[in-house]
PDB file of N, CA and C in Angstrom:
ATOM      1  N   UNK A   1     126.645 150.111 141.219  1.00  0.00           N
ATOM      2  CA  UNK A   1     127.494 149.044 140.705  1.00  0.00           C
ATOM      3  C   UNK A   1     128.663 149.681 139.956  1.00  0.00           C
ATOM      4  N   UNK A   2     129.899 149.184 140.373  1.00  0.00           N
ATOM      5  CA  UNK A   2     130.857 149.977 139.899  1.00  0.00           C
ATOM      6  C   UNK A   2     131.388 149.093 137.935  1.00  0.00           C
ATOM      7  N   UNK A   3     131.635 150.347 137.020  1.00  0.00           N
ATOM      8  CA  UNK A   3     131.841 149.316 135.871  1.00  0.00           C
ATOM      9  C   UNK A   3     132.941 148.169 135.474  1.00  0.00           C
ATOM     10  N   UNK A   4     132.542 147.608 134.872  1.00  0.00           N
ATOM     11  CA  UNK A   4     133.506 146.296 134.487  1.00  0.00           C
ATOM     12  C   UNK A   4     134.835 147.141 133.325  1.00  0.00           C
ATOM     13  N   UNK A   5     136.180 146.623 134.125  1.00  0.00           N
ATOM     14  CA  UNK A   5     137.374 147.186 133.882  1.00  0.00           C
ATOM     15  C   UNK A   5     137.364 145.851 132.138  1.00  0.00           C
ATOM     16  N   UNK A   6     137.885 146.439 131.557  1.00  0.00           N
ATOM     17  CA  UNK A   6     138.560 145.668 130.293  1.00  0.00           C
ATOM     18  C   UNK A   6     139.726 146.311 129.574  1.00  0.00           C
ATOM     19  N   UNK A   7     140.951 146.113 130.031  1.00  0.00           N
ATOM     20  CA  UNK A   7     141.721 146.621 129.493  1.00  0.00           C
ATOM     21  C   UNK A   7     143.100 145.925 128.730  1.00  0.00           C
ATOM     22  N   UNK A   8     143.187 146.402 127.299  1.00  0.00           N
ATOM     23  CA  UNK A   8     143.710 145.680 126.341  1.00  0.00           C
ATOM     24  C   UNK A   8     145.258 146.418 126.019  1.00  0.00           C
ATOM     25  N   UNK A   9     146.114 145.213 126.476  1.00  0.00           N
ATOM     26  CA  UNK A   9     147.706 145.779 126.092  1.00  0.00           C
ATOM     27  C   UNK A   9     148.241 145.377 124.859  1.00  0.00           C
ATOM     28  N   UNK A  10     148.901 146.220 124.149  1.00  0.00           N
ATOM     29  CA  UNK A  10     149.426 145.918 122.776  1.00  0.00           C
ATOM     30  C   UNK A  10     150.663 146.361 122.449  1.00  0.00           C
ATOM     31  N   UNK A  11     150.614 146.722 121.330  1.00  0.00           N
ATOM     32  CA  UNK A  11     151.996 147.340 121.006  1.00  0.00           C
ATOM     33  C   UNK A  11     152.284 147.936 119.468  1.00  0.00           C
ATOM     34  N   UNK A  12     152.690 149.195 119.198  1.00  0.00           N
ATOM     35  CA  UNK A  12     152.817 149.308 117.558  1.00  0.00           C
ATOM     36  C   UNK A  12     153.156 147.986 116.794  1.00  0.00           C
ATOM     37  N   UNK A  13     153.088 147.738 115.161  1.00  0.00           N
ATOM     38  CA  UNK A  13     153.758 146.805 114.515  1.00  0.00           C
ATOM     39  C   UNK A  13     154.438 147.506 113.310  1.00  0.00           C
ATOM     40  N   UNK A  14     155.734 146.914 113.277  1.00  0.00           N
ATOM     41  CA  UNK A  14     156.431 147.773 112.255  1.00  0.00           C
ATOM     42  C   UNK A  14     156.223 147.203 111.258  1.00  0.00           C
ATOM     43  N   UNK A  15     156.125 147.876 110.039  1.00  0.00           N
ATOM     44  CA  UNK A  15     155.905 147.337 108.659  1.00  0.00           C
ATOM     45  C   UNK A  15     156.146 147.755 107.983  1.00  0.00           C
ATOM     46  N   UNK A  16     157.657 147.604 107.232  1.00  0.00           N
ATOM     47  CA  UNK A  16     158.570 147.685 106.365  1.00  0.00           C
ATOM     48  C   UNK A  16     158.827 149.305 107.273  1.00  0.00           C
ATOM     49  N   UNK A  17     159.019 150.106 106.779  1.00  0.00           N
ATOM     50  CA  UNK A  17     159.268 151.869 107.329  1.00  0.00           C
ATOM     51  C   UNK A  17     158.453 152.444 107.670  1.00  0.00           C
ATOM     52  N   UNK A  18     157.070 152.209 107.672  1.00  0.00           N
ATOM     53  CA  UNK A  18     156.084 152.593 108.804  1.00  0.00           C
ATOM     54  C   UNK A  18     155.724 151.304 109.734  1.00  0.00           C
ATOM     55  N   UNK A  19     155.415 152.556 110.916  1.00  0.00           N
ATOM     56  CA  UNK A  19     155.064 151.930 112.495  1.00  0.00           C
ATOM     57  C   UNK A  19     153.473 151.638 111.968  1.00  0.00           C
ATOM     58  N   UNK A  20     152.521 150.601 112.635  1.00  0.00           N
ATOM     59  CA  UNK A  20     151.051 150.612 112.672  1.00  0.00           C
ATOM     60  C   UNK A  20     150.551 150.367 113.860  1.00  0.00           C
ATOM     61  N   UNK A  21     150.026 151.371 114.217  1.00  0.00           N
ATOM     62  CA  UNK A  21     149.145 151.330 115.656  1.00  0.00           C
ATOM     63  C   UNK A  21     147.618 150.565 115.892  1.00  0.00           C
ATOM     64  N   UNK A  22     148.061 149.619 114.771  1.00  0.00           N
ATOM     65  CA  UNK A  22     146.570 148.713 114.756  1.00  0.00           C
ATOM     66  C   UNK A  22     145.809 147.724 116.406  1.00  0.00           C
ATOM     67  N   UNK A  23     146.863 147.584 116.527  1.00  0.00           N
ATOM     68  CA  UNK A  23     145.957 146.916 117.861  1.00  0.00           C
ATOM     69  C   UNK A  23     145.717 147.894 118.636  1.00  0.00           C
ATOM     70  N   UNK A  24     145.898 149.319 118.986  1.00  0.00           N
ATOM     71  CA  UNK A  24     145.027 151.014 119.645  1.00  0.00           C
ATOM     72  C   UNK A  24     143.683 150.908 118.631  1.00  0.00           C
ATOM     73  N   UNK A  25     143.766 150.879 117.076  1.00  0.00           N
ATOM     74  CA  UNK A  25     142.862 150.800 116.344  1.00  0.00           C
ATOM     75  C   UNK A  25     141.745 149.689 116.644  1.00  0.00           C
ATOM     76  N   UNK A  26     142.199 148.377 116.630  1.00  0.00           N
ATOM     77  CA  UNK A  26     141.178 147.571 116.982  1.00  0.00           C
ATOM     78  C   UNK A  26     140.726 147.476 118.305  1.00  0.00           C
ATOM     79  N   UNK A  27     141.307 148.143 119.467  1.00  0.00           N
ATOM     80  CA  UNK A  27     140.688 148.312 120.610  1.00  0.00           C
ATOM     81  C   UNK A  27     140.131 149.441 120.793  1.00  0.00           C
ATOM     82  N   UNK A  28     140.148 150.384 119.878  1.00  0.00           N
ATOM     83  CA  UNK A  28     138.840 151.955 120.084  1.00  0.00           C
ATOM     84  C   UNK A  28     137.629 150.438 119.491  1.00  0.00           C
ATOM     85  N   UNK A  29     137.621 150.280 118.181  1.00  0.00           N
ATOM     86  CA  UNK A  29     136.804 149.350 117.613  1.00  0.00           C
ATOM     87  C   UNK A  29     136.022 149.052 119.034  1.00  0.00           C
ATOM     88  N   UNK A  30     136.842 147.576 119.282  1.00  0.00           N
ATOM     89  CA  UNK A  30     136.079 147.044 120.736  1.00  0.00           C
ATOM     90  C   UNK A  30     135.262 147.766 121.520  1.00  0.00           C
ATOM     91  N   UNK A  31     135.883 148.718 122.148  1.00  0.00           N
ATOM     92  CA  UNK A  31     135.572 149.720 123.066  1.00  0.00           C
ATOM     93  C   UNK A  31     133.988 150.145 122.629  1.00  0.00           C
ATOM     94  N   UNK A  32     134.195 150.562 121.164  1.00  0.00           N
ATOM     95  CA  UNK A  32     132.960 150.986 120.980  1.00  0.00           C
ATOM     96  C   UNK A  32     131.672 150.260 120.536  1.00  0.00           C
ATOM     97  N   UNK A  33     132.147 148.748 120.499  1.00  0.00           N
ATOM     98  CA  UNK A  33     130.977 147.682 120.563  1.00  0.00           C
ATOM     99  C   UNK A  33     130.781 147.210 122.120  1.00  0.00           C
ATOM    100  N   UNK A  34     131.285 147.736 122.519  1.00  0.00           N
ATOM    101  CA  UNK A  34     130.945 147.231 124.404  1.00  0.00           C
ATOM    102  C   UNK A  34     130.210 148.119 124.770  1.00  0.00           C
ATOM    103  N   UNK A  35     130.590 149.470 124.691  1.00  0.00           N
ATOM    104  CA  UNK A  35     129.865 150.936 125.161  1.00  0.00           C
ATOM    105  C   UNK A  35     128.549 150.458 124.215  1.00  0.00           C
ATOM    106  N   UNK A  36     128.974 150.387 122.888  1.00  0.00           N
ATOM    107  CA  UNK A  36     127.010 150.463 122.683  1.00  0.00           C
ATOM    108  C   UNK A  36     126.136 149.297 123.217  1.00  0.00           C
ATOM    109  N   UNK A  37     126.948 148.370 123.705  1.00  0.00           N
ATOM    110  CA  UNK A  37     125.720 147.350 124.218  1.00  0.00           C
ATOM    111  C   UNK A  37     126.065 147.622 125.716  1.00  0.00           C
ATOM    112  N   UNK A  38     126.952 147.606 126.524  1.00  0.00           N
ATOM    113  CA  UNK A  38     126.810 147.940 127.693  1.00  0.00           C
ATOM    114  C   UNK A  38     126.914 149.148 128.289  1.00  0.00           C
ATOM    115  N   UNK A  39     126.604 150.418 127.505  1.00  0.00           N
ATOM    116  CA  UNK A  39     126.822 151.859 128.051  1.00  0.00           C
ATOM    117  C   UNK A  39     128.048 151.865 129.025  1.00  0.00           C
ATOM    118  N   UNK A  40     127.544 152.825 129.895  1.00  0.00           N
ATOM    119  CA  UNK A  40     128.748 153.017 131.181  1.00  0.00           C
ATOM    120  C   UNK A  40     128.709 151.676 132.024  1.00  0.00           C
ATOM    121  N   UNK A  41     128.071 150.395 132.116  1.00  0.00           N
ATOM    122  CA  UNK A  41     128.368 149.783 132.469  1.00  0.00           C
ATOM    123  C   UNK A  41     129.951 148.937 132.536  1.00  0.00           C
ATOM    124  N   UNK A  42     130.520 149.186 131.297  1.00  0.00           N
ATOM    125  CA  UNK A  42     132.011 148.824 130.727  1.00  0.00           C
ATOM    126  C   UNK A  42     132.744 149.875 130.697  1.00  0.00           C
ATOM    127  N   UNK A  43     133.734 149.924 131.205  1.00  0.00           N
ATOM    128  CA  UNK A  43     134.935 151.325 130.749  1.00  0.00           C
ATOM    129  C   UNK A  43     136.240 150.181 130.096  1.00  0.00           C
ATOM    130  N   UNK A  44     136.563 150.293 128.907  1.00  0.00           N
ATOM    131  CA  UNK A  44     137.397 149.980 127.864  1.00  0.00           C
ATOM    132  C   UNK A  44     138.823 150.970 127.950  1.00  0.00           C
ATOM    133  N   UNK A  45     139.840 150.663 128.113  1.00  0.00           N
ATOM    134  CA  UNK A  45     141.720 150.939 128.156  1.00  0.00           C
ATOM    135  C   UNK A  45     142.024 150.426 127.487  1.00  0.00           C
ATOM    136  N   UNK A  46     142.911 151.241 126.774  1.00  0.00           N
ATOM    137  CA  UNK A  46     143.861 150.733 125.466  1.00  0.00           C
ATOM    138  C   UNK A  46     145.044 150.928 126.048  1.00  0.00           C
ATOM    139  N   UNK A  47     146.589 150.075 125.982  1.00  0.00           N
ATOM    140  CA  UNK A  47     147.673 150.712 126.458  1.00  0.00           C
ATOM    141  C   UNK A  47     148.990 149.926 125.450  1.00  0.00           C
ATOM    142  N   UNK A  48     149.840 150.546 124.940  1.00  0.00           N
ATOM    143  CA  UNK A  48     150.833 150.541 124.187  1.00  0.00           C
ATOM    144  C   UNK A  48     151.261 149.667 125.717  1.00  0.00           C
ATOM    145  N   UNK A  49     152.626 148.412 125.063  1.00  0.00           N
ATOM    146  CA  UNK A  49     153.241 147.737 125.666  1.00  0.00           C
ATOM    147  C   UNK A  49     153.781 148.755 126.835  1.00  0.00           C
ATOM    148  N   UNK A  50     154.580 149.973 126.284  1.00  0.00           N
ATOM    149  CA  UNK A  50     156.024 150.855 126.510  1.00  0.00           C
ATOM    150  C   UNK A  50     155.572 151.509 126.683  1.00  0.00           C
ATOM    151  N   UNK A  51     154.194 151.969 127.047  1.00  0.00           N
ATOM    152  CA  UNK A  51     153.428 153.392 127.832  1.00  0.00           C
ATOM    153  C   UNK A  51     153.846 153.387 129.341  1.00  0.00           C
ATOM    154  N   UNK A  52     154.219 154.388 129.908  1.00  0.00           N
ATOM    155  CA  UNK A  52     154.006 154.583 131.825  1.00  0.00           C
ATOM    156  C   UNK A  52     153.129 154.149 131.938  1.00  0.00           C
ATOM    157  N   UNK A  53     151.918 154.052 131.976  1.00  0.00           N
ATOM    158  CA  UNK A  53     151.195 153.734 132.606  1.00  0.00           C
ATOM    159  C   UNK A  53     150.328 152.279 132.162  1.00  0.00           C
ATOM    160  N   UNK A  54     150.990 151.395 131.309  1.00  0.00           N
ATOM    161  CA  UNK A  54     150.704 150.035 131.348  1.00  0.00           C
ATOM    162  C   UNK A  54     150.535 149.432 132.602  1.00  0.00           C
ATOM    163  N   UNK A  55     149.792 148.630 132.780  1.00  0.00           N
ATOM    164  CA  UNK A  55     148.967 147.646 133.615  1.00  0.00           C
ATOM    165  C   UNK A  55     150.205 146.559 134.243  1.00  0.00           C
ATOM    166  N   UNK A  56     151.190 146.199 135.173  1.00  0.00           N
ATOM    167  CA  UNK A  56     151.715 144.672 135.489  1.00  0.00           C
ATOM    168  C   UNK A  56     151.770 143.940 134.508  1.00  0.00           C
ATOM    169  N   UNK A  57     152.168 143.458 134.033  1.00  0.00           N
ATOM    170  CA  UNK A  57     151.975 141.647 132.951  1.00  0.00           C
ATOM    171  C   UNK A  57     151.961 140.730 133.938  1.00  0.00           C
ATOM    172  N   UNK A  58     150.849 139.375 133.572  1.00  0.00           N
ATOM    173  CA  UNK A  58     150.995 138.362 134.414  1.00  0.00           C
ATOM    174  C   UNK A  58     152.889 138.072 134.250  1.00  0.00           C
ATOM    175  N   UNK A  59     152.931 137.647 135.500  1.00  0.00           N
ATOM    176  CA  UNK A  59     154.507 136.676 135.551  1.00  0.00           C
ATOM    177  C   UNK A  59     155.302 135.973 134.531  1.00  0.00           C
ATOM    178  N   UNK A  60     154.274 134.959 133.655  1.00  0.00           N
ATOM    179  CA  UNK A  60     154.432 134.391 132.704  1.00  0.00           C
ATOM    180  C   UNK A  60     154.374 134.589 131.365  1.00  0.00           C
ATOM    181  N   UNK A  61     155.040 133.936 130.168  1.00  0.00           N
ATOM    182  CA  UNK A  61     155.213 134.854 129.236  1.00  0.00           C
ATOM    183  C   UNK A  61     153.624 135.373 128.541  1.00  0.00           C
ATOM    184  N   UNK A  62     153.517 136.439 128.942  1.00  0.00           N
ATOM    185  CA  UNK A  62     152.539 136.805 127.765  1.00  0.00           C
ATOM    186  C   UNK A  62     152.941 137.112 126.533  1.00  0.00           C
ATOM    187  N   UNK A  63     151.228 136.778 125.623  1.00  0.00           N
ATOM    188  CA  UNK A  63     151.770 137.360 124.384  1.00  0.00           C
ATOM    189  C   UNK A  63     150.271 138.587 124.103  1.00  0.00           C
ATOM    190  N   UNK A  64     151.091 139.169 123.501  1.00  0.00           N
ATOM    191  CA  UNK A  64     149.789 140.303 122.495  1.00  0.00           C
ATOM    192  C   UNK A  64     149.121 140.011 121.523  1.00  0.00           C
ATOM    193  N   UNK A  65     148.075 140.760 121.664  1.00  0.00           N
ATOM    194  CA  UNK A  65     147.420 141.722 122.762  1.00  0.00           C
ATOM    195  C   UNK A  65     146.750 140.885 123.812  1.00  0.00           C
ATOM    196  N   UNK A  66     147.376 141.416 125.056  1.00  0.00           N
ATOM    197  CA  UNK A  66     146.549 140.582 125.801  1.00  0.00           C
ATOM    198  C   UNK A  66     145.429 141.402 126.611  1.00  0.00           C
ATOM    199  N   UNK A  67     144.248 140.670 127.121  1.00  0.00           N
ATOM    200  CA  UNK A  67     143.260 141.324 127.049  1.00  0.00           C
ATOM    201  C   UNK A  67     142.769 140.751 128.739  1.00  0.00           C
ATOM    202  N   UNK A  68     142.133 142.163 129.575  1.00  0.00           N
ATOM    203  CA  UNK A  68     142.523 141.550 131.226  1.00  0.00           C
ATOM    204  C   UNK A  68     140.728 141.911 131.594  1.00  0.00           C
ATOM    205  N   UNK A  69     140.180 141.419 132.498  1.00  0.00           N
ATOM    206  CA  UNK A  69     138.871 141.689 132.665  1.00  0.00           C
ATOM    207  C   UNK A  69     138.721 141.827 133.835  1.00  0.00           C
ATOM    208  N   UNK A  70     138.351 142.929 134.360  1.00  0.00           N
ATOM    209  CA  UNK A  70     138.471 143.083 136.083  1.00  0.00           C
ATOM    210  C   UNK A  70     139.635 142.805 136.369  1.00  0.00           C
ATOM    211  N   UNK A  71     141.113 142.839 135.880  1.00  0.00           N
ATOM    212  CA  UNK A  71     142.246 142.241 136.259  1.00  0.00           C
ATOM    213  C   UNK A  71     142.544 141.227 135.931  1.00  0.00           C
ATOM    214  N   UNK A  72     141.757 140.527 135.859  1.00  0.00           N
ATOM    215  CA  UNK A  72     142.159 138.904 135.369  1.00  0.00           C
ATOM    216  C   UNK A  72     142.435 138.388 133.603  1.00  0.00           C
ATOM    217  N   UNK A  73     143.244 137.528 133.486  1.00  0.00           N
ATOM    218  CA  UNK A  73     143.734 137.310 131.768  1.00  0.00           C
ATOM    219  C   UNK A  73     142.441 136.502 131.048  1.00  0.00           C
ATOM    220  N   UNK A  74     142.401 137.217 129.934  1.00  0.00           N
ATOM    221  CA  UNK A  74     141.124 136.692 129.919  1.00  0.00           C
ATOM    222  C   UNK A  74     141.256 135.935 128.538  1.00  0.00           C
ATOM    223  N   UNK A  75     142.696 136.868 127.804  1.00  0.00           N
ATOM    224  CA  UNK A  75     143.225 136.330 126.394  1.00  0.00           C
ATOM    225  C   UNK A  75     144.606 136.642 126.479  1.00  0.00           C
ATOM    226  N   UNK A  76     145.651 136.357 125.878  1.00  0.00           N
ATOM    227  CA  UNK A  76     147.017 136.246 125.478  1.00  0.00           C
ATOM    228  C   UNK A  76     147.759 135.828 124.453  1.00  0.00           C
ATOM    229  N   UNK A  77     147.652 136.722 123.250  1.00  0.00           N
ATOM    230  CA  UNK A  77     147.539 136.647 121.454  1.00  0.00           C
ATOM    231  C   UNK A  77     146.461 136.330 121.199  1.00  0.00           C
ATOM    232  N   UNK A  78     146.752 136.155 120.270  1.00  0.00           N
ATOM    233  CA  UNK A  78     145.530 135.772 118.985  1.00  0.00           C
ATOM    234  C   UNK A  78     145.061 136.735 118.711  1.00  0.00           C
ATOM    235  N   UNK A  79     143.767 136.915 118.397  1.00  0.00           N
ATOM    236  CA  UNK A  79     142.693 137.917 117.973  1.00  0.00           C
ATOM    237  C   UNK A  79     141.488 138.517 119.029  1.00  0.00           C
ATOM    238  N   UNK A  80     141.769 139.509 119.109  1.00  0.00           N
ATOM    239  CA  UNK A  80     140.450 140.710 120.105  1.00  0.00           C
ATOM    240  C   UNK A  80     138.931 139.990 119.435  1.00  0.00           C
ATOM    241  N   UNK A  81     138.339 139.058 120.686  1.00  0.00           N
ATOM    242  CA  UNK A  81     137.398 138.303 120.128  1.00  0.00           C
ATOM    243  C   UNK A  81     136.436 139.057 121.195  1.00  0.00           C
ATOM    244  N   UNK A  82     135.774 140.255 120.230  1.00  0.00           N
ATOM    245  CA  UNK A  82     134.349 140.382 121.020  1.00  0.00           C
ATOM    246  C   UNK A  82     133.018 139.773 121.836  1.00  0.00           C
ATOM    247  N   UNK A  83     132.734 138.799 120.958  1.00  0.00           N
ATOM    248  CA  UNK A  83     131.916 137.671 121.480  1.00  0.00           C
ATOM    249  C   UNK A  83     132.302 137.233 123.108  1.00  0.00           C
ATOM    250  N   UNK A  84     133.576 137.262 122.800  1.00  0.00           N
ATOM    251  CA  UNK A  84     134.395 136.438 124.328  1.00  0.00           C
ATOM    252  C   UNK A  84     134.860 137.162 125.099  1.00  0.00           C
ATOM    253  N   UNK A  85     134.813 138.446 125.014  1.00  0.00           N
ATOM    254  CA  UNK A  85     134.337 139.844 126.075  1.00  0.00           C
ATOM    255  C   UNK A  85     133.688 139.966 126.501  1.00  0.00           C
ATOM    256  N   UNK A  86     132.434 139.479 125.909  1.00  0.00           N
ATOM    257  CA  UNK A  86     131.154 140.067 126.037  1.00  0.00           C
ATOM    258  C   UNK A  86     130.612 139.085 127.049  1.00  0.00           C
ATOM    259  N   UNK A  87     131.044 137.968 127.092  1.00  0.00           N
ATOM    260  CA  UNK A  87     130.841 136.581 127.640  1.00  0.00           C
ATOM    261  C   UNK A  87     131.633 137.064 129.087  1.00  0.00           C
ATOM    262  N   UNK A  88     132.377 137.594 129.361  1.00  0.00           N
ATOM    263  CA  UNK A  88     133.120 137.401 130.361  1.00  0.00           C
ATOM    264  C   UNK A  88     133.152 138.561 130.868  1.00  0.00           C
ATOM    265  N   UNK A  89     132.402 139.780 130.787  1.00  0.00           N
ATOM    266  CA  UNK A  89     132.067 140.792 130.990  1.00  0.00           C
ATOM    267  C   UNK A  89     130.355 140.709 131.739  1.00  0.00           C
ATOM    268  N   UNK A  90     129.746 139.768 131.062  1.00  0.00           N
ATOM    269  CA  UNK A  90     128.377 139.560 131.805  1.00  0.00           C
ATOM    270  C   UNK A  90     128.592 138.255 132.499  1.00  0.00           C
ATOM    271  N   UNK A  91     129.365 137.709 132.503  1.00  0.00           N
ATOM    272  CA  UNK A  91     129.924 136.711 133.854  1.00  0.00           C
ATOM    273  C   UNK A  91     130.117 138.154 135.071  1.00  0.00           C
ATOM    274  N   UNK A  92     130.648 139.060 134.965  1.00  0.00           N
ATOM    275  CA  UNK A  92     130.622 139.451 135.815  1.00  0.00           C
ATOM    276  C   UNK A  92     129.095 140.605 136.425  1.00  0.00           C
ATOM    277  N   UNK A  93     128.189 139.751 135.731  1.00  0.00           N
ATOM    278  CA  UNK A  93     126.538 140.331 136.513  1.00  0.00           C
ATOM    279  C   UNK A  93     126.225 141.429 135.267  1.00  0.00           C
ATOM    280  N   UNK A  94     127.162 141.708 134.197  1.00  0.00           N
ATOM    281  CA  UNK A  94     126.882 143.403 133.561  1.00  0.00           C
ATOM    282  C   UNK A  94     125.774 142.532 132.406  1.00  0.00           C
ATOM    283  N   UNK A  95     124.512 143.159 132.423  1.00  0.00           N
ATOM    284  CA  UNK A  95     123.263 142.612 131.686  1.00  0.00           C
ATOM    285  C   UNK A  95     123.539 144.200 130.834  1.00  0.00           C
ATOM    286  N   UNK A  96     123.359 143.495 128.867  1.00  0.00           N
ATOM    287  CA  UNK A  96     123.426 144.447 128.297  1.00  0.00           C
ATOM    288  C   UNK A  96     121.983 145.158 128.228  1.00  0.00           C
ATOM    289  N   UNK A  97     122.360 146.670 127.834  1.00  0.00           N
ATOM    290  CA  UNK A  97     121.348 147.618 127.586  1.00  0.00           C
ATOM    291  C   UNK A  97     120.575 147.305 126.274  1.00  0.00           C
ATOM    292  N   UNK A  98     120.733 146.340 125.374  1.00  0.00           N
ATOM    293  CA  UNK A  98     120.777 146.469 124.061  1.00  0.00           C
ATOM    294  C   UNK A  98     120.762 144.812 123.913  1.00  0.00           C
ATOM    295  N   UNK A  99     119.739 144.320 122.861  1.00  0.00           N
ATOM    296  CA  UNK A  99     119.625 142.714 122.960  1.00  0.00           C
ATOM    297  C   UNK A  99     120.996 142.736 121.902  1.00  0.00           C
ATOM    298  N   UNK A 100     122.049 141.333 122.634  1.00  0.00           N
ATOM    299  CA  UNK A 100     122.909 141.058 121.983  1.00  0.00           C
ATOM    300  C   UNK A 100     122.732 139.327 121.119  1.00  0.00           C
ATOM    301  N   UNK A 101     122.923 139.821 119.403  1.00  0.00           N
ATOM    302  CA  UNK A 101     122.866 138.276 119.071  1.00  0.00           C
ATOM    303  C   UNK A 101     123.506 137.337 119.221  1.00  0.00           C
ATOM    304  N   UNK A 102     123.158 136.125 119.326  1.00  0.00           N
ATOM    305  CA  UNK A 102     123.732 135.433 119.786  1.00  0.00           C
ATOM    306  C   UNK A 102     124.483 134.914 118.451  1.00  0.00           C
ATOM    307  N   UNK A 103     125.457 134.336 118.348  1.00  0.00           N
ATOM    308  CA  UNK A 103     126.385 133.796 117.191  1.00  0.00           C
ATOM    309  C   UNK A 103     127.800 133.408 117.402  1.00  0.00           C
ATOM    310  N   UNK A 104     128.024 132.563 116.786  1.00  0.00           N
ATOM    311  CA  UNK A 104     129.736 131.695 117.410  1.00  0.00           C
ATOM    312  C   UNK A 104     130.862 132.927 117.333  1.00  0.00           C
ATOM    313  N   UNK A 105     131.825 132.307 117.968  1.00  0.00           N
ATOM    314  CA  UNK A 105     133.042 133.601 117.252  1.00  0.00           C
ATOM    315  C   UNK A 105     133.379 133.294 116.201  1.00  0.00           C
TER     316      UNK A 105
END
C-alpha cells in the first residue's frame, strides 16, 4: 500500500523586522503527530508558498496554509486542524498503528 501524501503550503509571516517561519513550524508539529500514529503509512511535505518546488494551487483563490491530501484540498486558511487530517487520511483506508482519541476539534 503506497503512503497517504499530505502536503501543507504556507508561507513566512513578517513581523515587525523579523520574518517567522511558523506555519514550516506548525507543519514539522503535524507531521510528527501523523508519523506517530500512522508510522510510514503517512509521508507529511511542508512547502514555503515561493519554493521551486511547491505543489500547483487549485485555480481558485486559495488561502494559507492550505492543506492537500492525496492531492485533493482538504483545507484553505484557517488553522492546521489535526483531528481533520486524521479524518481524511483514514478515509483514505490508512488504519492507525496507535489507538487514536477520539475528541472534537
Amino acid at each position: 500500500m503506497r503512503p497517504v501524501d499530505v502536503v501543507i503550503v504556507g508561507a513566512p509571516v513578517a513581523c515587525g523586522p523579523e520574518v517567522k517561519d511558523t506555519w514550516r513550524e506548525l507543519s514539522a508539529w503535524v507531521g510528527t503527530q501523523l508519523q506517530h500514529t500512522y508510522c510510514d503509512a503517512v509521508r507529511v511535505a511542508y512547502f514555503d508558498l515561493f519554493e521551486p518546488g511547491c505543489p500547483p494551487l487549485p485555480s481558485d483563490a486559495a488561502e494559507l496554509p492550505l492543506v492537500m491530501v492525496d492531492g485533493k484540498v482538504l483545507t484553505s486558511g484557517g488553522k492546521l486542524s489535526v483531528p481533520l487530517i486524521r479524518r481524511a487520511v483514514e478515509a483514505a483506508r490508512v488504519i492507525p498503528s496507535t489507538p487514536v482519541p477520539s475528541r472534537a476539534d
